[in-house]
N, C-alpha and C. Protein backbone atom coordinates (compact mmCIF):
# COMPACT_ATOMS: atom_id res chain seq x y z
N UNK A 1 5.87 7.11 -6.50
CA UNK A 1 5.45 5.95 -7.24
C UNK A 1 3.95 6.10 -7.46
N UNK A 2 3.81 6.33 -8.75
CA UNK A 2 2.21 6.49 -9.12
C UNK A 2 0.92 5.25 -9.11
N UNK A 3 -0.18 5.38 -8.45
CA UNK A 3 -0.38 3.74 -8.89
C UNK A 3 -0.86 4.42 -10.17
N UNK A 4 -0.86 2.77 -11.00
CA UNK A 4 -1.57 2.48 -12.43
C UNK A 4 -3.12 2.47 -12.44
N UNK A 5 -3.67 3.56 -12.30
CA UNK A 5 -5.12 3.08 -12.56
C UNK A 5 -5.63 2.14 -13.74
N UNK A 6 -4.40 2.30 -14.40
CA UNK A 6 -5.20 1.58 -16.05
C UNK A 6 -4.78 0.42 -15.56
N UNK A 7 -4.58 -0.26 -14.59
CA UNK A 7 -4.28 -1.78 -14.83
C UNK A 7 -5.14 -2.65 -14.72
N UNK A 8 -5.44 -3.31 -15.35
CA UNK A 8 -6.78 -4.41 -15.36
C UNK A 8 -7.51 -4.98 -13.94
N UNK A 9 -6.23 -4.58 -12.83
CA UNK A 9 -7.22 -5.44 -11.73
C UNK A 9 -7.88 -4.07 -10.95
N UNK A 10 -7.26 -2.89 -11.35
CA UNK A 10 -8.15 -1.97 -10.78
C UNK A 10 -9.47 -1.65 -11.55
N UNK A 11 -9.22 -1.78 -12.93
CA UNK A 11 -10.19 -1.28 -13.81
C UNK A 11 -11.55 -2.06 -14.14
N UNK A 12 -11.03 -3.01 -13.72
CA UNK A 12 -11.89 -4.40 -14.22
C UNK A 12 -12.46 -5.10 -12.84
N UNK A 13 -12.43 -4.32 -11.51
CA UNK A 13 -12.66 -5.00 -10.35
C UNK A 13 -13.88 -4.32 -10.44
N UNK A 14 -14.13 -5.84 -9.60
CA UNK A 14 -16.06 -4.71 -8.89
C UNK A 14 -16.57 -5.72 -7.83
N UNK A 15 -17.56 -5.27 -6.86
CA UNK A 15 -18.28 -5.55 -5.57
C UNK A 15 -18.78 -7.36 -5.88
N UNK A 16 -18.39 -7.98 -5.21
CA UNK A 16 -18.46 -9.61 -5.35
C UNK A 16 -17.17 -10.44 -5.83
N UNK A 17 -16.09 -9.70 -6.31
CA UNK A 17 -15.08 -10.52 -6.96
C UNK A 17 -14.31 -9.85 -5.86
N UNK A 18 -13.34 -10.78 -5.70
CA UNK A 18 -11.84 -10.92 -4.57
C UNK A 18 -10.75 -10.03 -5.61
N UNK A 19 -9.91 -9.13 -4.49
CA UNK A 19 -9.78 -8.15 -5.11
C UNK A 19 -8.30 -8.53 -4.99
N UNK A 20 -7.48 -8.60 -5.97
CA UNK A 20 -6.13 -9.40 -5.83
C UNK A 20 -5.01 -8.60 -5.58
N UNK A 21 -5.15 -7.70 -3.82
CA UNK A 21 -4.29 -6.88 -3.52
C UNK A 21 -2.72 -7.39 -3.66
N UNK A 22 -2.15 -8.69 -3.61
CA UNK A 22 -1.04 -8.90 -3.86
C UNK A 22 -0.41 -8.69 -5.43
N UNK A 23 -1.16 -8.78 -6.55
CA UNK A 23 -0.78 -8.81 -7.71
C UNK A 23 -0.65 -7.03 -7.76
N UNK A 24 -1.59 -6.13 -7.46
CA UNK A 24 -1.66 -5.18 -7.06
C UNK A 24 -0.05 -4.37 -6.92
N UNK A 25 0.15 -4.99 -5.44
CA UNK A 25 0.96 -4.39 -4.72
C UNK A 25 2.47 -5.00 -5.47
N UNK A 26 2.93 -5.93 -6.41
CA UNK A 26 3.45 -6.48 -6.89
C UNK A 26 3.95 -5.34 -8.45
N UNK A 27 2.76 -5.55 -8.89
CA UNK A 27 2.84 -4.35 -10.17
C UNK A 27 3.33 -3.32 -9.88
N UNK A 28 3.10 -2.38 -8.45
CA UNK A 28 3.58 -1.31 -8.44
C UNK A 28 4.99 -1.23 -7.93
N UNK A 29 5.38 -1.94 -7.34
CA UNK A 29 6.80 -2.47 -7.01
C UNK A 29 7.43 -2.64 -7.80
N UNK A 30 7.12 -3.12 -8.90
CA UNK A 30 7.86 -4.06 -9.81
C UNK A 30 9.52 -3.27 -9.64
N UNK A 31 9.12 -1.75 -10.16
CA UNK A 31 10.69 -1.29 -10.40
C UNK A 31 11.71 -1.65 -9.86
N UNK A 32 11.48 -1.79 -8.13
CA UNK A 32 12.78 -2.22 -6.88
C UNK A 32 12.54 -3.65 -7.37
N UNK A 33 11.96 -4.27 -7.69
CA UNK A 33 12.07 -5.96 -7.71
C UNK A 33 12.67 -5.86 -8.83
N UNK A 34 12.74 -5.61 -10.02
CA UNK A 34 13.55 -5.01 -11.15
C UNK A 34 14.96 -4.61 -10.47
N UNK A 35 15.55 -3.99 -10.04
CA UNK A 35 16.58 -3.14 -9.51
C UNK A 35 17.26 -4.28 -8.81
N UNK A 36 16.55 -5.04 -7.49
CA UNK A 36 17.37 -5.93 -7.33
C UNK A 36 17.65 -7.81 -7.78
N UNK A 37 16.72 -8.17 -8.92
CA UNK A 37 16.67 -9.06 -8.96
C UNK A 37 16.61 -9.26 -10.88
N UNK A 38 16.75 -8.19 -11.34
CA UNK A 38 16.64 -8.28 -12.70
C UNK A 38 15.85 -9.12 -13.71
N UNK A 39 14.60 -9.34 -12.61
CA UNK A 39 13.47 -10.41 -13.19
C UNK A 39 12.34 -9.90 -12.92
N UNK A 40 10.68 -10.00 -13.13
CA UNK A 40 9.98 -9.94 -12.61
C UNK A 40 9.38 -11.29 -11.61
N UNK A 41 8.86 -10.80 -10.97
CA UNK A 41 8.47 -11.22 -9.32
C UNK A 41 8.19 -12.92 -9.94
N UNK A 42 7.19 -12.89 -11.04
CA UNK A 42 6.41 -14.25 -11.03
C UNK A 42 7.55 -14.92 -11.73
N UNK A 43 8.73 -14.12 -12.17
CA UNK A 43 10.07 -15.31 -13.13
C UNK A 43 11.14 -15.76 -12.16
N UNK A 44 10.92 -15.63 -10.56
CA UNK A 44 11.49 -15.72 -9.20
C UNK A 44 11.31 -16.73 -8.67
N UNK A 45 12.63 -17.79 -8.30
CA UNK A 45 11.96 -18.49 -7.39
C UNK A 45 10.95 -18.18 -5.88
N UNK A 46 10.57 -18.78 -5.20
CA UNK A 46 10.10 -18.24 -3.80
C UNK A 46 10.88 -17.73 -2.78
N UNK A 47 12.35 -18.61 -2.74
CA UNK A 47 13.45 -17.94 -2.39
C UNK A 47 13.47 -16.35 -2.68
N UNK A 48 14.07 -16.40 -4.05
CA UNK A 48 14.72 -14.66 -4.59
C UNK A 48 13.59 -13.93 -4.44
N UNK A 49 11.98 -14.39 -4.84
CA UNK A 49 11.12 -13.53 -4.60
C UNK A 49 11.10 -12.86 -3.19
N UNK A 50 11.25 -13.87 -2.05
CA UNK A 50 11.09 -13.14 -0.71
C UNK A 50 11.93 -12.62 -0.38
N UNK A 51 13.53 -13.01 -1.03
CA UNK A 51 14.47 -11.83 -0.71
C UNK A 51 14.64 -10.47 -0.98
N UNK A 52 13.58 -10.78 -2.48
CA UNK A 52 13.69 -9.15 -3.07
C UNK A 52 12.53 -8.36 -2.21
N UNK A 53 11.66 -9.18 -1.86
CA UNK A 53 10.65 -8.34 -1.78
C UNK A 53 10.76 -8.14 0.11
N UNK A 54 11.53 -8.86 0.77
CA UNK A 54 12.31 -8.54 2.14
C UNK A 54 13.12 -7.42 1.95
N UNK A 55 13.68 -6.86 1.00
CA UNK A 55 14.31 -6.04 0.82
C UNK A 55 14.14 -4.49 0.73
N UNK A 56 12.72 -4.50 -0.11
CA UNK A 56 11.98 -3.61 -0.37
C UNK A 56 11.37 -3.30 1.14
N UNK A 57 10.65 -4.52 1.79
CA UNK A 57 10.06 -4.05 3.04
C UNK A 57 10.88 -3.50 3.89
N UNK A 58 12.30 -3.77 3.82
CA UNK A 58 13.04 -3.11 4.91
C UNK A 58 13.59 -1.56 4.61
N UNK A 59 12.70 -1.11 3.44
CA UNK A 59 12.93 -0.06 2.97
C UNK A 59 11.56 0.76 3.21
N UNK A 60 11.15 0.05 3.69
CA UNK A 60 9.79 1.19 3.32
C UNK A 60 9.35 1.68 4.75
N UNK A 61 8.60 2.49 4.84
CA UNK A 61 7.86 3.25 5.69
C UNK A 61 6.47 3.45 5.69
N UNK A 62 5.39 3.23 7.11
CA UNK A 62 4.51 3.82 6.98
C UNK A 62 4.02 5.18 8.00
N UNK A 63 3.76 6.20 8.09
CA UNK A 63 3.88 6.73 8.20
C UNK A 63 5.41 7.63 8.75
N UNK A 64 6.22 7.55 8.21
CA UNK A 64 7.46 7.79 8.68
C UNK A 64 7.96 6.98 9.57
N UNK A 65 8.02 5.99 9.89
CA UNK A 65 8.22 4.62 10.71
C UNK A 65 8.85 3.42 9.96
N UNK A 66 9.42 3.18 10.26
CA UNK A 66 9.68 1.72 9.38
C UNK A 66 8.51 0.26 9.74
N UNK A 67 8.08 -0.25 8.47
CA UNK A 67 7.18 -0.88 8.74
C UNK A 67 7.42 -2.40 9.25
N UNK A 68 8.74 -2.30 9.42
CA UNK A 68 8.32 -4.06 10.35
C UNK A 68 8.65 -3.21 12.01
N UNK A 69 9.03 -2.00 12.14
CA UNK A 69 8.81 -1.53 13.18
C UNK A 69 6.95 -1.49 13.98
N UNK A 70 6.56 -0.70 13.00
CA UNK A 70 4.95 -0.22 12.90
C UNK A 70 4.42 -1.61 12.87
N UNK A 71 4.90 -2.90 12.68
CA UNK A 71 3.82 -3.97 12.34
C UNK A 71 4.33 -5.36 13.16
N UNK A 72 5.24 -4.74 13.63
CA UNK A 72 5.88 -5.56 14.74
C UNK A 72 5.18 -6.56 15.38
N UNK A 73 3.88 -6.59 16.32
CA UNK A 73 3.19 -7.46 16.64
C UNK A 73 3.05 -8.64 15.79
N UNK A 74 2.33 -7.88 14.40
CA UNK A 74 1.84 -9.00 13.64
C UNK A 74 3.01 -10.05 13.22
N UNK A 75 4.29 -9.32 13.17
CA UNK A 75 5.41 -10.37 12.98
C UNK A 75 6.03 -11.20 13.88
N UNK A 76 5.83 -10.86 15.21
CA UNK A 76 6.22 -11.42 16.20
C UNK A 76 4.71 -12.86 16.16
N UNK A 77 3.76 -12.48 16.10
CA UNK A 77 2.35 -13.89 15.93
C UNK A 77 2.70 -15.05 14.76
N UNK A 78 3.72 -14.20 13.26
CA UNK A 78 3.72 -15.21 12.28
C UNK A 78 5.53 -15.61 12.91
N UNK A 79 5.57 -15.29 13.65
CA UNK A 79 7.45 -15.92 13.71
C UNK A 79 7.56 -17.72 13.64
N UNK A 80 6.36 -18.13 13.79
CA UNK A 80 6.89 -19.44 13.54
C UNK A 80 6.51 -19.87 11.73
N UNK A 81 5.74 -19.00 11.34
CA UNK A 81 5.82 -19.39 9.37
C UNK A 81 7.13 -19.25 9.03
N UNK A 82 7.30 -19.73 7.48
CA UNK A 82 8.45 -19.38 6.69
C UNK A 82 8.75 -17.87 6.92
N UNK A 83 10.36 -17.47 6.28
CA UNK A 83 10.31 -15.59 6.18
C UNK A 83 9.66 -15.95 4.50
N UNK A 84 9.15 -16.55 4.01
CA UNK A 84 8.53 -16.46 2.47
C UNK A 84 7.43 -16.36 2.94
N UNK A 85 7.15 -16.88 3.72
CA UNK A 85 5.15 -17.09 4.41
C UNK A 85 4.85 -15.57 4.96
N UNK A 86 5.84 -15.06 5.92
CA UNK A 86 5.61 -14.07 6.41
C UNK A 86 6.27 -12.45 5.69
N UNK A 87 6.46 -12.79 4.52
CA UNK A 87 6.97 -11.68 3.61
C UNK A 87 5.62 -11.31 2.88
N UNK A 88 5.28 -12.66 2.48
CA UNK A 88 3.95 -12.30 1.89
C UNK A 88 3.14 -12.09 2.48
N UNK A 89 2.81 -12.40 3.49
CA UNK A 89 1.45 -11.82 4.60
C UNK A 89 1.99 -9.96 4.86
N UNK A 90 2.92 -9.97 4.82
CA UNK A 90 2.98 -8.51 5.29
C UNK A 90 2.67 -7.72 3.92
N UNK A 91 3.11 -7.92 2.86
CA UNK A 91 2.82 -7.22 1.62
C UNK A 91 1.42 -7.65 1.92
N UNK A 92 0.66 -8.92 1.58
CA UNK A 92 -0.73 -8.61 1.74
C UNK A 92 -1.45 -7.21 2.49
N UNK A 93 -0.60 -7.17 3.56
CA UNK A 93 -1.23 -6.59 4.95
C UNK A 93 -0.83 -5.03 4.24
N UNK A 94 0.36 -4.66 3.86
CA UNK A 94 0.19 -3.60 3.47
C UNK A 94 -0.62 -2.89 2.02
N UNK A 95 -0.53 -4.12 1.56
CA UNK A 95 -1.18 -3.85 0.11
C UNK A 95 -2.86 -3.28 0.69
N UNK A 96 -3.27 -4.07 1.49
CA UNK A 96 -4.59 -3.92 1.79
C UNK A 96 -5.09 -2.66 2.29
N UNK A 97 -3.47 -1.79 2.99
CA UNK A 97 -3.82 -0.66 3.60
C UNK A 97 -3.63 0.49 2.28
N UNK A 98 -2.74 -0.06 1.09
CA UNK A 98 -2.70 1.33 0.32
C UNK A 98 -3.53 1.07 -0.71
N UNK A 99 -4.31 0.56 -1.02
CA UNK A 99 -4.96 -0.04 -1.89
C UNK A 99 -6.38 -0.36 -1.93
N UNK A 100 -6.88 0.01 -0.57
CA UNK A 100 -8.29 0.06 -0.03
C UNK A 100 -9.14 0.51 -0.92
N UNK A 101 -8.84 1.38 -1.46
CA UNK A 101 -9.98 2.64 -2.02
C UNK A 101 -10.66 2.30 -3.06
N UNK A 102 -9.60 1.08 -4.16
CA UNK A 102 -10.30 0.79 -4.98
C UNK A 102 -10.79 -0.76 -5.28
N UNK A 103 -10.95 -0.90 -3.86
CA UNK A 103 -11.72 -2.49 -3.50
C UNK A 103 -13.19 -2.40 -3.28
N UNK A 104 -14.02 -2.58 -4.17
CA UNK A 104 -15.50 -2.06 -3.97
C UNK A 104 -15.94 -3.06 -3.31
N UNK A 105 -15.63 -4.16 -2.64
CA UNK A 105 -16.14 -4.96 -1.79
C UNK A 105 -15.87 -4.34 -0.33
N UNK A 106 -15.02 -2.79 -0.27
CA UNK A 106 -14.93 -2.75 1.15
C UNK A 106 -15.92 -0.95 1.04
N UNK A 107 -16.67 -0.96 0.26
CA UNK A 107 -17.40 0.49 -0.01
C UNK A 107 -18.63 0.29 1.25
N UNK A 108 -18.39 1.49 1.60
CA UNK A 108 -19.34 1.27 2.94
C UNK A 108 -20.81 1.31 2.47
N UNK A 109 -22.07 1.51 2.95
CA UNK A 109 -23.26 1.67 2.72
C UNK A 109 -23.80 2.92 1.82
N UNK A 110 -22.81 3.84 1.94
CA UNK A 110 -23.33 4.98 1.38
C UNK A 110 -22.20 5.09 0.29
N UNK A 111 -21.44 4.16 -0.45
CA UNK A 111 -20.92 4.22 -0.98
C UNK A 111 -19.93 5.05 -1.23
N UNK A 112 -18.80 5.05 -0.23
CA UNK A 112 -17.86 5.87 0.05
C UNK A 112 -17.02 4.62 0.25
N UNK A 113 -15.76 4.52 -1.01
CA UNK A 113 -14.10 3.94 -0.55
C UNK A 113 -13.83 3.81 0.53
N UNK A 114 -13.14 2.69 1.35
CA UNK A 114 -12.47 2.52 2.85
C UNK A 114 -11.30 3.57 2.45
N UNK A 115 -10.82 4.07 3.82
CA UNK A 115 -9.88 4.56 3.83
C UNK A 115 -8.88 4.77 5.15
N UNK A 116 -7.88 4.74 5.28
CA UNK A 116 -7.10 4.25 6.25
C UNK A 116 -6.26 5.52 6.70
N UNK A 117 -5.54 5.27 7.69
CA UNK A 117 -4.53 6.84 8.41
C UNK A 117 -3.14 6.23 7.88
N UNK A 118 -2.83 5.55 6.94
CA UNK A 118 -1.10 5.25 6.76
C UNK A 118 -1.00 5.14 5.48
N UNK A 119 0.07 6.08 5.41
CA UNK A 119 1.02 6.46 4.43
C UNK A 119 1.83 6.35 3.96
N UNK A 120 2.15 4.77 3.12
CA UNK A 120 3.21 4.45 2.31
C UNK A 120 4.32 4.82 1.66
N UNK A 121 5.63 4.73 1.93
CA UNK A 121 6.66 4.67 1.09
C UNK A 121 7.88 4.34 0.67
N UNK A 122 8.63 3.98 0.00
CA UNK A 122 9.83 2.88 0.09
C UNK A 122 10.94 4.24 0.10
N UNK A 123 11.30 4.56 0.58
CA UNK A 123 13.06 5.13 1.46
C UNK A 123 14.36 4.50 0.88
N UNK A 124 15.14 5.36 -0.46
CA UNK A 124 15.99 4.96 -0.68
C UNK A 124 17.13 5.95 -0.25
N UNK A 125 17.49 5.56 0.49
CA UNK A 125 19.00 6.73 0.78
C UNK A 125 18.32 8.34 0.76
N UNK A 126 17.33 8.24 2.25
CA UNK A 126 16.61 9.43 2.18
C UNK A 126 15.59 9.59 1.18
N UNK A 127 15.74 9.46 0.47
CA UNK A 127 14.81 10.13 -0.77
C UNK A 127 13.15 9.38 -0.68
N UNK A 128 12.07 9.48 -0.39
CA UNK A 128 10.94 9.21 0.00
C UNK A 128 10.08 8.99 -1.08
N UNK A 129 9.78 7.67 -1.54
CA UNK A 129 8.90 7.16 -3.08
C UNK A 129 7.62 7.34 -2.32
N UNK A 130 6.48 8.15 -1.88
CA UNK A 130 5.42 7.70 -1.62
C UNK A 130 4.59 6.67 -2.96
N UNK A 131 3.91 6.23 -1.77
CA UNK A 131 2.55 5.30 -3.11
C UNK A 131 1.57 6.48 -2.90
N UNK A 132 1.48 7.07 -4.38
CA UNK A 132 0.11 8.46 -4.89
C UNK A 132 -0.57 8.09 -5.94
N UNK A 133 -1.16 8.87 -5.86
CA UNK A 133 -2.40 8.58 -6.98
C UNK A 133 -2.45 9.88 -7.49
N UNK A 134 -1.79 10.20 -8.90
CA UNK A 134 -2.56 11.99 -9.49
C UNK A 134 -3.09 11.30 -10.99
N UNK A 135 -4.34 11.72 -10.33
CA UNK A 135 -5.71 11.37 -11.36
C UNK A 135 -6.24 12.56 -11.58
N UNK A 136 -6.89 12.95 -12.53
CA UNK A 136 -7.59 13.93 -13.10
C UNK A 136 -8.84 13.15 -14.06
N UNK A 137 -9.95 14.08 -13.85
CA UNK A 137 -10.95 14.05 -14.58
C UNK A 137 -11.13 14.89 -15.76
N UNK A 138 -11.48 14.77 -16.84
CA UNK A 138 -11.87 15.99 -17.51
C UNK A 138 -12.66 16.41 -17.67
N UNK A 139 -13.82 17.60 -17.68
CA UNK A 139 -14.99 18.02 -17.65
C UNK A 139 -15.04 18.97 -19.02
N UNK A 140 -16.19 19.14 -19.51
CA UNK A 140 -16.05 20.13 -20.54
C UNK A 140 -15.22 21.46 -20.26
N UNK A 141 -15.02 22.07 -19.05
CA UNK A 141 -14.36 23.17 -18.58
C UNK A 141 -13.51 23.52 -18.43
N UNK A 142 -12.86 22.04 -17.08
CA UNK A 142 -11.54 22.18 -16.30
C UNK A 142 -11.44 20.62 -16.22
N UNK A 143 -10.52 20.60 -15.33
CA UNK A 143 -9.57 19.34 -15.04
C UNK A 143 -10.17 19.58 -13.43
N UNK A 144 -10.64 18.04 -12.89
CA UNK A 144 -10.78 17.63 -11.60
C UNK A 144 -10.25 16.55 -11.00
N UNK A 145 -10.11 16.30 -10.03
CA UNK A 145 -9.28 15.16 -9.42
C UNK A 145 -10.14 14.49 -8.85
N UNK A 146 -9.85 13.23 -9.21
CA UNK A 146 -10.56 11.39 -8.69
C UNK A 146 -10.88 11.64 -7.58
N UNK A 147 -11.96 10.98 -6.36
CA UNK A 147 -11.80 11.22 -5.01
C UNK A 147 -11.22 10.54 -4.51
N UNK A 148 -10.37 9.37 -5.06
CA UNK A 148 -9.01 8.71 -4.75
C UNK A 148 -7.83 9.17 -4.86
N UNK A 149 -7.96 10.05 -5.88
CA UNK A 149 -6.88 11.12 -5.99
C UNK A 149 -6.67 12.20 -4.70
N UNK A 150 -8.25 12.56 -4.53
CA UNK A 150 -7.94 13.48 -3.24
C UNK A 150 -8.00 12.76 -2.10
N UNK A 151 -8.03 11.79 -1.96
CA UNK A 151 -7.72 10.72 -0.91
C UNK A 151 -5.97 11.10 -0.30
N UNK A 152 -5.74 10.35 -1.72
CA UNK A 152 -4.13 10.48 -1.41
C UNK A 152 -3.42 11.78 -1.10
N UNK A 153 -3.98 12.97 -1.66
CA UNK A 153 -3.51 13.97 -1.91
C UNK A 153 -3.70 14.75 0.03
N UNK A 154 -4.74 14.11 0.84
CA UNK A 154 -5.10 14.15 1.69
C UNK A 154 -3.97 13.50 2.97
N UNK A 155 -3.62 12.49 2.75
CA UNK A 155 -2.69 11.14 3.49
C UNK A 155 -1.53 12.17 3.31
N UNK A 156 -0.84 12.87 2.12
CA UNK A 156 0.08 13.62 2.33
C UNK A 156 -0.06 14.76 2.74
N UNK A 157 -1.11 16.01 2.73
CA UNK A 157 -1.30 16.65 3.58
C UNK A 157 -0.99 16.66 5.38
N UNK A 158 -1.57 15.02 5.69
CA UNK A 158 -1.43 14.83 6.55
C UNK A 158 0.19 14.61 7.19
N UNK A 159 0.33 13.93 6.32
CA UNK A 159 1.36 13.34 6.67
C UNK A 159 2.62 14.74 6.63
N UNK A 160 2.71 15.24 5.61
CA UNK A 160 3.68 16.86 6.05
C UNK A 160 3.42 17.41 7.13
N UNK A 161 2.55 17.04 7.60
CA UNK A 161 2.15 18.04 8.73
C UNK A 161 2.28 17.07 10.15
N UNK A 162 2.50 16.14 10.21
CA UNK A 162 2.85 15.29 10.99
C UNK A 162 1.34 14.50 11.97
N UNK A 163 0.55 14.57 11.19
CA UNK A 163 -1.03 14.03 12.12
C UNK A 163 -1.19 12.89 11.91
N UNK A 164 -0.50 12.12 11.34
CA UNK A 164 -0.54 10.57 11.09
C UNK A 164 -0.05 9.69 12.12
N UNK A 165 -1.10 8.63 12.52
CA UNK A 165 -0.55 7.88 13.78
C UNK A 165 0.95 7.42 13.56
N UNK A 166 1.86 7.51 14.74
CA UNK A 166 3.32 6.47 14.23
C UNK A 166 3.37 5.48 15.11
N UNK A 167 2.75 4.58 15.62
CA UNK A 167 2.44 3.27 16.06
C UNK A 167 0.88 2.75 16.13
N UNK A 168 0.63 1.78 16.37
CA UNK A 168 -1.38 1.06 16.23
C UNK A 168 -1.58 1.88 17.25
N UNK A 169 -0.46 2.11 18.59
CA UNK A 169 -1.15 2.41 20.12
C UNK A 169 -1.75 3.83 19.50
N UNK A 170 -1.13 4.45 19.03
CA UNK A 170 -1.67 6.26 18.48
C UNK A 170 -2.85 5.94 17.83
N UNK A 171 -3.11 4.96 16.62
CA UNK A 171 -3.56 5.08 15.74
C UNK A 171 -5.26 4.77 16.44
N UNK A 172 -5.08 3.75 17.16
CA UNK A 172 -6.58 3.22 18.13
C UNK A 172 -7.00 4.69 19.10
N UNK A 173 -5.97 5.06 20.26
CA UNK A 173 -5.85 6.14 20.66
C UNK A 173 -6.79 7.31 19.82
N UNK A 174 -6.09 7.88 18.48
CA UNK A 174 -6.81 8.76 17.66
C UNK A 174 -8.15 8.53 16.57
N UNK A 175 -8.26 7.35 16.47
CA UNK A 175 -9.35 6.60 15.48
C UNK A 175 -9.77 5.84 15.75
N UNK A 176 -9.75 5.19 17.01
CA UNK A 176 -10.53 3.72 17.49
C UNK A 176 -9.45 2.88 17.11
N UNK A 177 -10.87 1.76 16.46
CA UNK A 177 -9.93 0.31 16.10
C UNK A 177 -9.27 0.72 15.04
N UNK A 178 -8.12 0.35 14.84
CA UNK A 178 -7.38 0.71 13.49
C UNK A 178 -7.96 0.00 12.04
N UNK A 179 -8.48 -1.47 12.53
CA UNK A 179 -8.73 -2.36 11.16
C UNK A 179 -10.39 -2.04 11.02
């Protein structure tokens, strides 16, 4: 699953404006919310929306893990919200992790993208959708790749090779604080 760089909230974001990782993480989904609900997300009640999009989460993976496995804590703290309250906090929560790079409110001092150790992807009957990014630049010469591009291109490196934390305890363990 490619993200859309051309989509207005990536293209049109910048350092001081709130960066609307749910609409984000929504757009790139759309297809499975499509697949099971034959609507888009915002033509959903709150009901069907959290069912579809409960659906999707129980499909996905982050780093080869299933992510209400991997995020377990945080769901066990929201167990007393709605499952609509806590469907959307978790898409927030993951949106925020695949989606970092092009939030210039989280660009460090030296102006370098946040970037995170987990590796998104929705798992349909085996078959593995990562969330990637293949961007290219063009130069008078050759063709180069975004450093978001080699971001991602990096997360799967990793991730074939198996160096990606598969619980927070690894992830603190190998990188400190995780957030």
């Amino acid at each position: 699953m490619n993200i859309n760089t051309e989509n207005p909230i990536i293209k049109y974001s910048d350092a001081g404006k709130v960066f609307p990782y749910d609409k984000l993480f929504y757009a790139t989904v759309n297809d499975y919310i499509l697949e099971y609900k034959n609507a888009r997300l915002d033509k959903l009640t709150d009901h069907d929306a959290s069912v579809a999009l409960a659906r999707i989460i129980r499909r996905m993976e982050v780093n080869g893990v299933p992510v209400q496995q991997y995020f377990k804590e945080e769901l066990d703290d929201w167990k007393d919200a709605s499952n609509y309250t806590r469907v959307l906090r978790l898409c927030d929560l993951m949106a925020r992790d695949i989606f970092c790079c092009f939030d210039k409110n989280r660009y460090d001092e030296n102006g370098n993208f946040a970037k995170v150790n987990r590796f998104y992807c929705v798992n349909t009957d085996g078959k593995r959708d990562f969330f990637t990014l293949d961007e290219v630049r063009k130069s008078l010469f050759k063709k180069t790749r975004t450093p978001e591009s080699e971001y991602f291109m990096d997360l799967q490196r990793r991730y074939d090779a198996g160096l990606l934390p598969k619980s927070k305890e690894e992830e603190k363990k190998f990188y400190g604080d995780a957030e």
